[in-house]
N, C-alpha and C. Protein backbone atom coordinates (compact mmCIF):
# COMPACT_ATOMS: atom_id res chain seq x y z
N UNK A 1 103.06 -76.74 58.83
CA UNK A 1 103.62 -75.56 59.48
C UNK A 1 105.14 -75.53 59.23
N UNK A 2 105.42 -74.54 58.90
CA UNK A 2 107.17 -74.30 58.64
C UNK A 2 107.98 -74.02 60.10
N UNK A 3 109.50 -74.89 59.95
CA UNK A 3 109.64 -74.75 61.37
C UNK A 3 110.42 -73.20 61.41
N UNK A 4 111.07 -73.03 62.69
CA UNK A 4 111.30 -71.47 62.84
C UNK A 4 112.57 -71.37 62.65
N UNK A 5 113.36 -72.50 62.15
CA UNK A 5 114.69 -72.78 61.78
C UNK A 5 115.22 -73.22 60.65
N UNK A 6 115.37 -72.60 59.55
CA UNK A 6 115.63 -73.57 58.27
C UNK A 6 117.19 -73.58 57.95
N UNK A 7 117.32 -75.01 58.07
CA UNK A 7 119.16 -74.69 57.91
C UNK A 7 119.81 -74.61 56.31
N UNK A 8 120.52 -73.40 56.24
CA UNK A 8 120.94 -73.03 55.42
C UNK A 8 120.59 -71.52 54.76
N UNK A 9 118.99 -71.03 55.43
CA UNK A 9 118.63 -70.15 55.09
C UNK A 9 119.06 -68.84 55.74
N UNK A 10 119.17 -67.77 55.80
CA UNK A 10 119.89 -66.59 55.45
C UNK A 10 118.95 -66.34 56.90
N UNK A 11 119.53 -65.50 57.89
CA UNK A 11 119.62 -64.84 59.04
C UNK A 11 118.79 -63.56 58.96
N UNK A 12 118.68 -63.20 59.95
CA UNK A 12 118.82 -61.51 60.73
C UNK A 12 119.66 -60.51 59.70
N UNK A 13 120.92 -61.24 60.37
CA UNK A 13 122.19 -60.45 59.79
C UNK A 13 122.19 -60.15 58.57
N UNK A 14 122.46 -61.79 58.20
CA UNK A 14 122.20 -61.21 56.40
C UNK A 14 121.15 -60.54 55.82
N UNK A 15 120.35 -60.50 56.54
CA UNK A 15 118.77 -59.98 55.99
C UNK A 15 118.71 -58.44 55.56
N UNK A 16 119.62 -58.26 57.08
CA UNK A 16 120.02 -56.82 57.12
C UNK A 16 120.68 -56.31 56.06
N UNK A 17 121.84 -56.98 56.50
CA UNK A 17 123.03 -56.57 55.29
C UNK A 17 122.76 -56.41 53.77
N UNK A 18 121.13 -57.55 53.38
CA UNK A 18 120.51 -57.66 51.76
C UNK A 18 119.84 -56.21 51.39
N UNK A 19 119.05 -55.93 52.98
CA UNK A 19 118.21 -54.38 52.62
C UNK A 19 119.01 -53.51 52.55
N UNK A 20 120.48 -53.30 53.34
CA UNK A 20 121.03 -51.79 53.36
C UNK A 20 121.98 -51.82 52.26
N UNK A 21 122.08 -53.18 51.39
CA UNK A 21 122.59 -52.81 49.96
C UNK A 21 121.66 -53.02 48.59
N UNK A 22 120.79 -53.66 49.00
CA UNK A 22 119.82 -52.79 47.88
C UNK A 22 119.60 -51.70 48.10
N UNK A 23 118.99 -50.74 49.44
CA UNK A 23 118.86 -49.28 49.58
C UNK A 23 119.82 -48.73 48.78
N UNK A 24 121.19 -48.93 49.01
CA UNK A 24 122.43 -48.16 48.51
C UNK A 24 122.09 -48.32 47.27
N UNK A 25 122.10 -49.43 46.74
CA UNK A 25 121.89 -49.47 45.36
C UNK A 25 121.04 -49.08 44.44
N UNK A 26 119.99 -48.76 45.08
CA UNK A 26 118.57 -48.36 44.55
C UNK A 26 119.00 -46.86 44.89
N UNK A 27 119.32 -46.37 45.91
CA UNK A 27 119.34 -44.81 46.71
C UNK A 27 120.55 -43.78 45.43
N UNK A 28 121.62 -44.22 44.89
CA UNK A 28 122.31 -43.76 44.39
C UNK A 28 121.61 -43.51 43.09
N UNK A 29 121.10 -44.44 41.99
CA UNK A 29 120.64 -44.08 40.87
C UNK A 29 119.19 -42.97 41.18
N UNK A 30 118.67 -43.13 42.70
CA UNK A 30 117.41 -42.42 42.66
C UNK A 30 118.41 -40.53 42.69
N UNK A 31 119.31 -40.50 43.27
CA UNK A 31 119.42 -39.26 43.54
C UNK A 31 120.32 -38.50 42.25
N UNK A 32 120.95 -39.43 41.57
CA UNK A 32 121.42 -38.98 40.60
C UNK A 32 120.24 -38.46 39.56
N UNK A 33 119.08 -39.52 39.40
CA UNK A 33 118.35 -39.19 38.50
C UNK A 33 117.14 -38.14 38.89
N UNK A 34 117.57 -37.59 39.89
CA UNK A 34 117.06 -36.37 40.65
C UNK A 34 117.33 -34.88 40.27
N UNK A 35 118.57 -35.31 40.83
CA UNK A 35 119.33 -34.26 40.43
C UNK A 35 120.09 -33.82 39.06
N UNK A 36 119.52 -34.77 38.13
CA UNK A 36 119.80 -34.32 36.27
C UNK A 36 118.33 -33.53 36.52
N UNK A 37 117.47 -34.06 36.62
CA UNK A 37 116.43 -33.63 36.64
C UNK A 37 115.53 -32.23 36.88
N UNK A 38 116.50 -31.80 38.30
CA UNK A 38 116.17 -30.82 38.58
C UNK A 38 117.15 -29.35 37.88
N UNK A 39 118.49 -30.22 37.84
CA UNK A 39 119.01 -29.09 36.60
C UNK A 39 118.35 -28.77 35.40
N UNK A 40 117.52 -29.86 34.65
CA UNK A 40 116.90 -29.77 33.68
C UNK A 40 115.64 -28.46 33.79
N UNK A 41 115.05 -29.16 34.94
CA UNK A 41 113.87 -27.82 35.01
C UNK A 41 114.20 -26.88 35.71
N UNK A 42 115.42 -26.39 36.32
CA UNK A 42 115.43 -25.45 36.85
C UNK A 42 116.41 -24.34 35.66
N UNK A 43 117.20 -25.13 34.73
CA UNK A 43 117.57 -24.19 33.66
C UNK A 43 116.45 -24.32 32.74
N UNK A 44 115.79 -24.81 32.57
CA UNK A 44 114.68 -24.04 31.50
C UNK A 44 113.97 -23.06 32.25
N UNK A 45 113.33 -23.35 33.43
CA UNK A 45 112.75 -22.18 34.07
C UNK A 45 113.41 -21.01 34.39
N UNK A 46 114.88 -20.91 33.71
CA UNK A 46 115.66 -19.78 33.90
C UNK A 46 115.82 -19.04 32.58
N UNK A 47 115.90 -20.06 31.94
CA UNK A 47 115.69 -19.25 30.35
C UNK A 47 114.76 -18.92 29.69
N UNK A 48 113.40 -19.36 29.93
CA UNK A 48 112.27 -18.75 30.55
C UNK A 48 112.12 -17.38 31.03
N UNK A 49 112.69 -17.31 32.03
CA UNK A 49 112.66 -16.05 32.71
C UNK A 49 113.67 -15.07 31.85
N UNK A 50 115.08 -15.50 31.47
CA UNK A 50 115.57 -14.55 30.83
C UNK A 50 115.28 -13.92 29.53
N UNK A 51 114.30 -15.12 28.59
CA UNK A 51 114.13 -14.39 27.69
C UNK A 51 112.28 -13.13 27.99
N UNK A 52 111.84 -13.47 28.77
CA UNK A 52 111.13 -12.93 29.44
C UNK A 52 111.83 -11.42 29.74
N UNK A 53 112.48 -11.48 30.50
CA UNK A 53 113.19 -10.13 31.22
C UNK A 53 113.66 -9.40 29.77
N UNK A 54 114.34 -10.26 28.11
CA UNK A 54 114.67 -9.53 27.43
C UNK A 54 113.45 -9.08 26.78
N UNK A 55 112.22 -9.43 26.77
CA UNK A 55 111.50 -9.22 25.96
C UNK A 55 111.39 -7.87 26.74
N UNK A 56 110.95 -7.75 28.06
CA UNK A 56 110.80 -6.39 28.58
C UNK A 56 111.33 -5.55 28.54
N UNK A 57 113.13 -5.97 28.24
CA UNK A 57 114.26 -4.48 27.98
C UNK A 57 113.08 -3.74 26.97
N UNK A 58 113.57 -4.36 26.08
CA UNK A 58 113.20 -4.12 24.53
C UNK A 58 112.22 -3.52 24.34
N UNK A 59 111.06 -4.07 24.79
CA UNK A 59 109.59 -2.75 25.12
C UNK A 59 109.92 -1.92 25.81
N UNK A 60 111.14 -1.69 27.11
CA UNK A 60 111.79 -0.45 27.34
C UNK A 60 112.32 0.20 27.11
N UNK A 61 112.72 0.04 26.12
CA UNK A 61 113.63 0.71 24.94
C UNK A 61 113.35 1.51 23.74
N UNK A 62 112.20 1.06 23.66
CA UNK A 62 111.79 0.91 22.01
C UNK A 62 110.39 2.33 23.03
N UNK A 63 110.22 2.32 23.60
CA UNK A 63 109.59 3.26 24.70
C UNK A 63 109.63 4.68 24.46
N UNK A 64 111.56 4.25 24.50
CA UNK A 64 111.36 5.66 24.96
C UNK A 64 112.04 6.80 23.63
């Protein structure tokens, strides 16, 4: 049985202090690589749409 005290081994505190800087550390590359991401698909889904909208001038045009 392991006792409930090992001297030298790392605390509460530090325990804490290990998770809320890996979070940070892990949390920053997650949101960066989020947010390239969502610029990525949200300008193609725009140019998408714009060449869309030109294709329709143009059959409005050519119309009339």
């Amino acid at each position: 049985m392991l006792p409930a005290f090992v001297p030298g081994g790392m605390g509460p505190p530090e325990l804490i202090i290990l998770v809320v800087t890996l979070l940070f550390f892990l949390a920053i590359p997650i949101v960066v690589i989020v947010a390239i991401w969502k610029v990525v698909i949200v300008g193609r889904s725009d140019d998408r749409r714009i060449e869309s909208l030109e294709q329709r001038v143009e059959e409005l045009e050519t119309e009339e």
